[in-house]
C-alpha atoms as a PDB file:
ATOM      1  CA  UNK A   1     -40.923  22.003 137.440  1.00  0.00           C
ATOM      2  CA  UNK A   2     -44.081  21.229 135.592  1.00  0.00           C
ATOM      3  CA  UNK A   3     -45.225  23.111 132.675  1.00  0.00           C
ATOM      4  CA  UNK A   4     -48.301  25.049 133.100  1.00  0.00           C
ATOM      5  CA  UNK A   5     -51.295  23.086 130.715  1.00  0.00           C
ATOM      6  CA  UNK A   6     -52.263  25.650 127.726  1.00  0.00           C
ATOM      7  CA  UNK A   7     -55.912  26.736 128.938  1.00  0.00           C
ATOM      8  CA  UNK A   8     -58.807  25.489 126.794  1.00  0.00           C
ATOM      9  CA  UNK A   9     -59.802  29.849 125.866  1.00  0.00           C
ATOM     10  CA  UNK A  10     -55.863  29.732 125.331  1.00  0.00           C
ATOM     11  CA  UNK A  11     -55.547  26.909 122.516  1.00  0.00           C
ATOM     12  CA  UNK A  12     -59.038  28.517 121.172  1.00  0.00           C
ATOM     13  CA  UNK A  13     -57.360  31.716 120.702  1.00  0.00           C
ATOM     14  CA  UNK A  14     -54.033  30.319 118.833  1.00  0.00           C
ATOM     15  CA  UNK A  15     -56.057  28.877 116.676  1.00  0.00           C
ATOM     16  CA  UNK A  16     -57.926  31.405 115.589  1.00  0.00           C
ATOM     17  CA  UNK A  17     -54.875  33.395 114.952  1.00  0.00           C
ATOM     18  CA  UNK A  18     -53.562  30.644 112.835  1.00  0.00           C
ATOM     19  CA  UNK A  19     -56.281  30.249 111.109  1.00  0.00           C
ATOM     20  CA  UNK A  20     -57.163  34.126 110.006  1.00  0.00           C
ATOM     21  CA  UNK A  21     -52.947  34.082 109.223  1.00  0.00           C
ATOM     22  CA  UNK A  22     -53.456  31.432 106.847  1.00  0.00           C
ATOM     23  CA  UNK A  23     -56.761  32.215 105.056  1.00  0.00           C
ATOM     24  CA  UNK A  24     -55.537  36.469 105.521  1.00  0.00           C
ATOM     25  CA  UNK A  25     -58.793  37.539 107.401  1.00  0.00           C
ATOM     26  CA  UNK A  26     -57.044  40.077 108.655  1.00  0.00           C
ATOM     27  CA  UNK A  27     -55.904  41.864 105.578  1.00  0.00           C
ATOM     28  CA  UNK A  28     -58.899  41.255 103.770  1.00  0.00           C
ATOM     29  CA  UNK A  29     -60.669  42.736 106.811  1.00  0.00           C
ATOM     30  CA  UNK A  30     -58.509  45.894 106.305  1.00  0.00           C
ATOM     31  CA  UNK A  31     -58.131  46.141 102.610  1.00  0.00           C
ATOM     32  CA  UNK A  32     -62.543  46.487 103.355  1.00  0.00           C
ATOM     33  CA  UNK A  33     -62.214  49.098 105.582  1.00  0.00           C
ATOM     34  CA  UNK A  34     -59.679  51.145 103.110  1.00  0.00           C
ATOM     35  CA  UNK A  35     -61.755  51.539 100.312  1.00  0.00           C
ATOM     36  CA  UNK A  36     -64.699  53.312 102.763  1.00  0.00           C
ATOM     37  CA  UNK A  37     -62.162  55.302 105.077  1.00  0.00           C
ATOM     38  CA  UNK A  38     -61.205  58.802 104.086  1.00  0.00           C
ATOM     39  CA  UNK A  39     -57.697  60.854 104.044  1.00  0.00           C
ATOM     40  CA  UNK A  40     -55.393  59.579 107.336  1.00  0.00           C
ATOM     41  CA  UNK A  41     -56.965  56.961 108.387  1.00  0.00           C
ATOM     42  CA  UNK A  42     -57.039  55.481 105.158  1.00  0.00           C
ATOM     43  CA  UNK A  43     -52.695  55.558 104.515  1.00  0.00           C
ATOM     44  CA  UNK A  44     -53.015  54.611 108.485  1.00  0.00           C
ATOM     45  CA  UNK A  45     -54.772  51.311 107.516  1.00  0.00           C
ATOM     46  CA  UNK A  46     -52.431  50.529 104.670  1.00  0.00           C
ATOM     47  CA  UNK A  47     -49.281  50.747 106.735  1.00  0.00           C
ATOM     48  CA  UNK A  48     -50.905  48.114 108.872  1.00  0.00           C
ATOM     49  CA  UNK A  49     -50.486  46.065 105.937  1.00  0.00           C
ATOM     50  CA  UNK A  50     -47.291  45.877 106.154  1.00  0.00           C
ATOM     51  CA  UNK A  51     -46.934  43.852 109.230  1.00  0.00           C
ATOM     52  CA  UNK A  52     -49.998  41.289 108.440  1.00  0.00           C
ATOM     53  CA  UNK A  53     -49.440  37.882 106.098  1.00  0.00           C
ATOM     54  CA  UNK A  54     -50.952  38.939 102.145  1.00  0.00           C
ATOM     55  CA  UNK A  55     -52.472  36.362  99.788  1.00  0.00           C
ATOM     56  CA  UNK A  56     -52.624  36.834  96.205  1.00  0.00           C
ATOM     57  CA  UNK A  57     -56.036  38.038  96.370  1.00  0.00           C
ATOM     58  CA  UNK A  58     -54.208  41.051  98.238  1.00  0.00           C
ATOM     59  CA  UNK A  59     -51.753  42.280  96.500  1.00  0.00           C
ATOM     60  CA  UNK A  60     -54.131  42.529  93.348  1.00  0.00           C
ATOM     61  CA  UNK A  61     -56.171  44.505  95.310  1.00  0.00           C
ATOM     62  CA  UNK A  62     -53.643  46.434  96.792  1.00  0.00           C
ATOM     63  CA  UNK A  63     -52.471  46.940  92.736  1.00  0.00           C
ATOM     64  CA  UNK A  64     -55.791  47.886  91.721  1.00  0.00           C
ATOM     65  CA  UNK A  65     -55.818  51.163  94.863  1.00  0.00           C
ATOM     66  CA  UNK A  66     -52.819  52.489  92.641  1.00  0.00           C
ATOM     67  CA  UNK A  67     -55.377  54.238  90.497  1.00  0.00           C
ATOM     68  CA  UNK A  68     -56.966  55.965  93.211  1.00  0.00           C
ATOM     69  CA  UNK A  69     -56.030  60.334  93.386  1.00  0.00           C
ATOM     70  CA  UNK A  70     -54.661  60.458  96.437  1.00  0.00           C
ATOM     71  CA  UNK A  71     -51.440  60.662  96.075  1.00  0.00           C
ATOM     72  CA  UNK A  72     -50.031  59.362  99.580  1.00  0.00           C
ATOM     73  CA  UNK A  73     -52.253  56.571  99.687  1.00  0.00           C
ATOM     74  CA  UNK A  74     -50.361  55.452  96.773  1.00  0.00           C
ATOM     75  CA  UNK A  75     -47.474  55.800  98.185  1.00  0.00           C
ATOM     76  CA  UNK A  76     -48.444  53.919 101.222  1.00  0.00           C
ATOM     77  CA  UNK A  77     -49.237  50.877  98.793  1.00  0.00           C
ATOM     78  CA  UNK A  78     -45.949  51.706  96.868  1.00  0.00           C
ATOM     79  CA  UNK A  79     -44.098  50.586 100.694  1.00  0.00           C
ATOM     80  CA  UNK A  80     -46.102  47.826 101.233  1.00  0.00           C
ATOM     81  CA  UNK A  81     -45.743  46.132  97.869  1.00  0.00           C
ATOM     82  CA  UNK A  82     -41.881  47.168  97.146  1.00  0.00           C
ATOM     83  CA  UNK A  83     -41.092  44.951 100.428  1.00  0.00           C
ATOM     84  CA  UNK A  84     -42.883  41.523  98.862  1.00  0.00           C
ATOM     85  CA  UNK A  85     -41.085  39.032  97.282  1.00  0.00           C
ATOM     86  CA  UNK A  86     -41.018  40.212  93.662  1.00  0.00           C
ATOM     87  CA  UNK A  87     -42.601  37.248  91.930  1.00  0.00           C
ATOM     88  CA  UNK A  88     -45.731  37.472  93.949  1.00  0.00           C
ATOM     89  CA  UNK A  89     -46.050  41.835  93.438  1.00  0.00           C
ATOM     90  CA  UNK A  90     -44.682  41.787  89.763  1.00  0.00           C
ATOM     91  CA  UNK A  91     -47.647  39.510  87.661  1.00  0.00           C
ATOM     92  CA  UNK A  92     -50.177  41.865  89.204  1.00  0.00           C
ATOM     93  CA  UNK A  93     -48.250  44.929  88.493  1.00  0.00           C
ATOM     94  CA  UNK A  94     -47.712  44.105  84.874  1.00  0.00           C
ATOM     95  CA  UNK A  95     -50.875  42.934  83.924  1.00  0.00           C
ATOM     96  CA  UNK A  96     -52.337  45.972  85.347  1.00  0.00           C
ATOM     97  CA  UNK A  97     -49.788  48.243  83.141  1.00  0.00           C
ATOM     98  CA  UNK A  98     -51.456  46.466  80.170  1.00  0.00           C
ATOM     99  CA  UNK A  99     -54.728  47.917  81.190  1.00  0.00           C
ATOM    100  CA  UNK A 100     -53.263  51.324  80.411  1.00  0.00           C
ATOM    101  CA  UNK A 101     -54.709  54.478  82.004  1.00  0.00           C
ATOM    102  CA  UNK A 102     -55.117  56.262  84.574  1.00  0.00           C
ATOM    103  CA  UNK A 103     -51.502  57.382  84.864  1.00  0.00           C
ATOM    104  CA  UNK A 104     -51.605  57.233  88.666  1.00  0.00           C
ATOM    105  CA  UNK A 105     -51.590  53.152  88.616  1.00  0.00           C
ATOM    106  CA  UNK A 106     -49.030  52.983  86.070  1.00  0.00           C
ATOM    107  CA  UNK A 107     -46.522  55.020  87.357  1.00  0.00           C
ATOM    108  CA  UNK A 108     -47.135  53.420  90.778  1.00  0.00           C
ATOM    109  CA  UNK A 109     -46.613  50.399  89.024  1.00  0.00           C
ATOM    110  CA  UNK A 110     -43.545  50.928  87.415  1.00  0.00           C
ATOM    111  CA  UNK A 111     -42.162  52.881  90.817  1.00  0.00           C
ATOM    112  CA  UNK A 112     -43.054  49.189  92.269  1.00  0.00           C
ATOM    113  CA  UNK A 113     -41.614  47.072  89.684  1.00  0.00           C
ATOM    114  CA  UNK A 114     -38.215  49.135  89.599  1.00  0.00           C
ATOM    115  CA  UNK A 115     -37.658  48.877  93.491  1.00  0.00           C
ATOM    116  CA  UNK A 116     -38.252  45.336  93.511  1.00  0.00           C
ATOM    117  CA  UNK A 117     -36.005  44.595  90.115  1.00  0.00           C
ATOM    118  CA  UNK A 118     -38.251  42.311  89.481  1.00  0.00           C
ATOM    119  CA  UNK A 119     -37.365  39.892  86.131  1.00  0.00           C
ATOM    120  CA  UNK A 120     -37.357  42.427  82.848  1.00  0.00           C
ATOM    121  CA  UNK A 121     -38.107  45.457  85.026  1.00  0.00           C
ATOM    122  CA  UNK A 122     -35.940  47.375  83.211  1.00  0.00           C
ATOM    123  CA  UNK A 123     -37.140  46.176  80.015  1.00  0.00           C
ATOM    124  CA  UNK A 124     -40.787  46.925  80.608  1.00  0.00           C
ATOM    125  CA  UNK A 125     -40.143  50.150  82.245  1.00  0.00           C
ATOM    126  CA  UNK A 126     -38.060  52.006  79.730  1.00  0.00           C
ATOM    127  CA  UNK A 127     -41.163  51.130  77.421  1.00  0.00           C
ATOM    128  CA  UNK A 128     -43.104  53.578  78.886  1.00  0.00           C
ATOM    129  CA  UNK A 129     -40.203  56.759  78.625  1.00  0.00           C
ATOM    130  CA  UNK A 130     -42.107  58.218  75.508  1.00  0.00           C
ATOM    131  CA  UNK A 131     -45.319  57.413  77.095  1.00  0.00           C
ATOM    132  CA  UNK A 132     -47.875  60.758  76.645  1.00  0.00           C
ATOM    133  CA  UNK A 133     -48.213  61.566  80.430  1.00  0.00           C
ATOM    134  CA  UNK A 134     -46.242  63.450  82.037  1.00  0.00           C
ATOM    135  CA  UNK A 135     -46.229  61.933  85.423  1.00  0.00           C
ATOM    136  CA  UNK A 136     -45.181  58.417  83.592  1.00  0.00           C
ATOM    137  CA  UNK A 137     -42.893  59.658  81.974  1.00  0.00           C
ATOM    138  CA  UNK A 138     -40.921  61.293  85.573  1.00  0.00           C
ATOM    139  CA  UNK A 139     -41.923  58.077  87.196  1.00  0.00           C
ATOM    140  CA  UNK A 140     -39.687  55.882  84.862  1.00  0.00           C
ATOM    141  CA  UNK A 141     -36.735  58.827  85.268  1.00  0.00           C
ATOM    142  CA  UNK A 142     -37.465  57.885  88.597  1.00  0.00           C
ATOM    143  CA  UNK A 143     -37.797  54.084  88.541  1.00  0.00           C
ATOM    144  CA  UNK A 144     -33.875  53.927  85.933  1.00  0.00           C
ATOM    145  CA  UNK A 145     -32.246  54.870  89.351  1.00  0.00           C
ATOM    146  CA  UNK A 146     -32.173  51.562  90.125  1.00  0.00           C
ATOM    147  CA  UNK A 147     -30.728  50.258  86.856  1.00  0.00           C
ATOM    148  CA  UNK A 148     -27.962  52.977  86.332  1.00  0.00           C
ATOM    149  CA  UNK A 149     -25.605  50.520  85.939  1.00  0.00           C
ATOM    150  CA  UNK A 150     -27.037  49.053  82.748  1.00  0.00           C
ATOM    151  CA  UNK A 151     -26.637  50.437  79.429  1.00  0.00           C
ATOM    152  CA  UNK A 152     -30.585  49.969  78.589  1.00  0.00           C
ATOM    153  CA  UNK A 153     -30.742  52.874  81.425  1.00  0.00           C
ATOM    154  CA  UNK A 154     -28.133  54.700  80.674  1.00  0.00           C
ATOM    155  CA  UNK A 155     -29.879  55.527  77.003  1.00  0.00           C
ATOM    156  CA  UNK A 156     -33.211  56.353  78.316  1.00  0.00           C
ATOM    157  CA  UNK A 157     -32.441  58.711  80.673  1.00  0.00           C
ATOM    158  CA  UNK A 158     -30.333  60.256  78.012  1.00  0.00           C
ATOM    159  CA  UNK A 159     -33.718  60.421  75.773  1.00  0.00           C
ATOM    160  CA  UNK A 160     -34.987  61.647  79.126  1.00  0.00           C
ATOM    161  CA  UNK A 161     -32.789  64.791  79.819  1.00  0.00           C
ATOM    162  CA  UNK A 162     -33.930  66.234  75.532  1.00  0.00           C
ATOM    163  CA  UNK A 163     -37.295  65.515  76.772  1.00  0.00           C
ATOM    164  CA  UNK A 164     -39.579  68.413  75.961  1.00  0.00           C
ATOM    165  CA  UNK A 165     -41.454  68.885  79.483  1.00  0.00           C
ATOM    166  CA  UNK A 166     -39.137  70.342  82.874  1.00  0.00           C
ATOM    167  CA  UNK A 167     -40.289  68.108  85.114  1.00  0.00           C
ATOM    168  CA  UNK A 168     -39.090  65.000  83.001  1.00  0.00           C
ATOM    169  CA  UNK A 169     -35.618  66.042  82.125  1.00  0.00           C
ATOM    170  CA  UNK A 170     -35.418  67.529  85.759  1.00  0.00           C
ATOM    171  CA  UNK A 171     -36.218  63.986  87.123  1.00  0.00           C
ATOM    172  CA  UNK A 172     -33.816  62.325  84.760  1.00  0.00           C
ATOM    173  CA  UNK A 173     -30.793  65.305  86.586  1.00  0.00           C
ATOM    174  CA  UNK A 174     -31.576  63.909  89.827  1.00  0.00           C
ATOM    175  CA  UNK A 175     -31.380  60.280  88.974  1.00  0.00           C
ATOM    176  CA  UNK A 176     -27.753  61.070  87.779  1.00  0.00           C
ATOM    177  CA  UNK A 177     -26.552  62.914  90.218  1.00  0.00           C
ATOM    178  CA  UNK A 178     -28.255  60.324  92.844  1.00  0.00           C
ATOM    179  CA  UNK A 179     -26.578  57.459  91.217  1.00  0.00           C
ATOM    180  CA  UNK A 180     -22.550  58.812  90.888  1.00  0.00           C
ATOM    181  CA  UNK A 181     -21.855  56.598  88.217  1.00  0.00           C
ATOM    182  CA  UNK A 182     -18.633  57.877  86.395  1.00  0.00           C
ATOM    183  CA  UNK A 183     -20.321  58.288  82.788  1.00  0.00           C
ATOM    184  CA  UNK A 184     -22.895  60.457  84.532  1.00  0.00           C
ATOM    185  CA  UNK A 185     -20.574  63.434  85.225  1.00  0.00           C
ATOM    186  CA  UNK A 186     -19.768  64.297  81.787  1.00  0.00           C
ATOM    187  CA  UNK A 187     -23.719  63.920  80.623  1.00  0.00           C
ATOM    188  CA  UNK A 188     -24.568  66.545  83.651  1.00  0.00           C
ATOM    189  CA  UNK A 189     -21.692  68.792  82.075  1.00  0.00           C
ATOM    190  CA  UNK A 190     -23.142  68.775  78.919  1.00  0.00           C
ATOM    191  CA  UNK A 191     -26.710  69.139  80.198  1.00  0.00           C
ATOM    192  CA  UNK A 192     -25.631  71.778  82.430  1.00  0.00           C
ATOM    193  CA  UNK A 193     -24.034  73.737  79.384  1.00  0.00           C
ATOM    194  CA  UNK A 194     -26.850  73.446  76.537  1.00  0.00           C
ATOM    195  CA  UNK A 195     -29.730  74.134  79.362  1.00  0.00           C
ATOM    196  CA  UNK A 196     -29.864  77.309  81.169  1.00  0.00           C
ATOM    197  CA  UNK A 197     -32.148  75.628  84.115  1.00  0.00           C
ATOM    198  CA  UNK A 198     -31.652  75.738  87.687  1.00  0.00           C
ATOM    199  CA  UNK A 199     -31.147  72.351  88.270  1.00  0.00           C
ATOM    200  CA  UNK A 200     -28.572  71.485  85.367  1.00  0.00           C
ATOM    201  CA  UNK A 201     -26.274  75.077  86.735  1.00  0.00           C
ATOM    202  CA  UNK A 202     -24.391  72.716  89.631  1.00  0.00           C
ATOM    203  CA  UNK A 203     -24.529  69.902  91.986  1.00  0.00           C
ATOM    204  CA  UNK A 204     -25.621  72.208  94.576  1.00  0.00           C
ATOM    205  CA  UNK A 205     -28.691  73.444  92.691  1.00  0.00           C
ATOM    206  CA  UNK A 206     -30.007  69.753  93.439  1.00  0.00           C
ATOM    207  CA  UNK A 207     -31.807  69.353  96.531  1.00  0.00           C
ATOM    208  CA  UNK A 208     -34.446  66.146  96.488  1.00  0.00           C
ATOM    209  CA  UNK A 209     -34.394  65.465 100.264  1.00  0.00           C
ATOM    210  CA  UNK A 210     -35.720  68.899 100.244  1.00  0.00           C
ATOM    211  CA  UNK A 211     -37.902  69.749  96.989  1.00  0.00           C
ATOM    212  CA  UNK A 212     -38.790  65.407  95.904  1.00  0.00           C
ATOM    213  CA  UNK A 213     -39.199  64.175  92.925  1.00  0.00           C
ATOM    214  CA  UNK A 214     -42.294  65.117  92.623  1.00  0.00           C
ATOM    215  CA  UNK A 215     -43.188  61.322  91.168  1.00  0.00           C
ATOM    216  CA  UNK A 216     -45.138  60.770  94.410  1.00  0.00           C
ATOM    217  CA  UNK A 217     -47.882  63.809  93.374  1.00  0.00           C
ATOM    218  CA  UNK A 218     -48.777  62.413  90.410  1.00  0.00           C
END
């Protein structure tokens, strides 16, 4: 049985698709409508992201919308970028934590840079664990929960539980008790024993499927 021909308004249309998948028309055509849209419809537009081919031109972009206040737009970006290869997310990520503040973009970035493990992650991130903000500082208690297993992490979030603000050393608990690494028992012990605070008195005090991190409303 023959075929059916391709219709000439067929063949016009696959190549148009082709051709805005290989130059990224749509993305770019998005990424332009994100920084005019307001509240839902702008974390709406980013999750289309996800499904639509990125150039490099994107993702810097996409890096550079990390500084912006609302906090689950970033996180929206934070989803799109953590499931890119990590050599095409990572260069924009770190030259952007070069640029310093705001704090929003660079504890985005490090969130980013952490979930993708992307070459001396760990390295760059535990750079930033004295870091004045606050909301860097929970981000990269945050971020070592991917790395537990290293002994680079494992010292940090020790510096990270003596850490003089709550929110930090309460981010560095719930990393621990995440990751139920052997050595992190008899730290939590400790912790638990020198710091009369709710989430150091027992396993059960922790709850972040129900309280979060916080990280995300920096």
């Amino acid at each position: 049985m023959p075929v059916p021909a391709t219709s000439l308004p067929e063949r016009v249309g696959q190549w148009l698709r082709q051709a805005r998948a290989l130059t990224g028309w749509d993305a770019t055509r998005v990424l332009r409508q994100v920084r005019t849209a307001r509240g839902r419809t702008r974390w709406e537009l980013v999750r289309t992201l996800r499904e639509l081919p990125l150039r490099g031109g994107h993702v810097s972009a996409l890096v550079a919308l990390l500084d912006e206040g609302d906090a689950l737009l970033r996180w929206e970006i934070e989803e799109v970028l953590s499931h890119l290869p990590p050599h095409r997310v990572a260069p924009a990520c770190l030259l952007r934590l070069e640029q310093g503040e705001p704090e929003e973009g660079l504890a985005s970035c490090i969130r980013v840079l952490a979930v993708l493990k992307a070459d001396n992650a760990l390295d760059t991130i535990v750079r930033y664990q004295g870091h004045p903000s606050v909301h860097v500082r929970v981000a990269v208690a945050d971020a070592l929960a991917h790395f537990v297993e290293h002994v680079q992490a494992q010292n940090a979030l020790i510096q990270l539980l003596r850490d003089p603000e709550p929110a930090v050393r309460r981010a560095a608990v719930w990393t621990l008790r995440r990751s139920n690494v052997p050595w992190a028992g008899p730290v939590l012990e400790v912790q638990a024993r020198e710091r009369p605070e709710p989430w150091c008195a027992s396993r059960s005090a922790i709850s972040p499927g129900r309280e979060g991190g916080g990280s995300h409303g920096a």
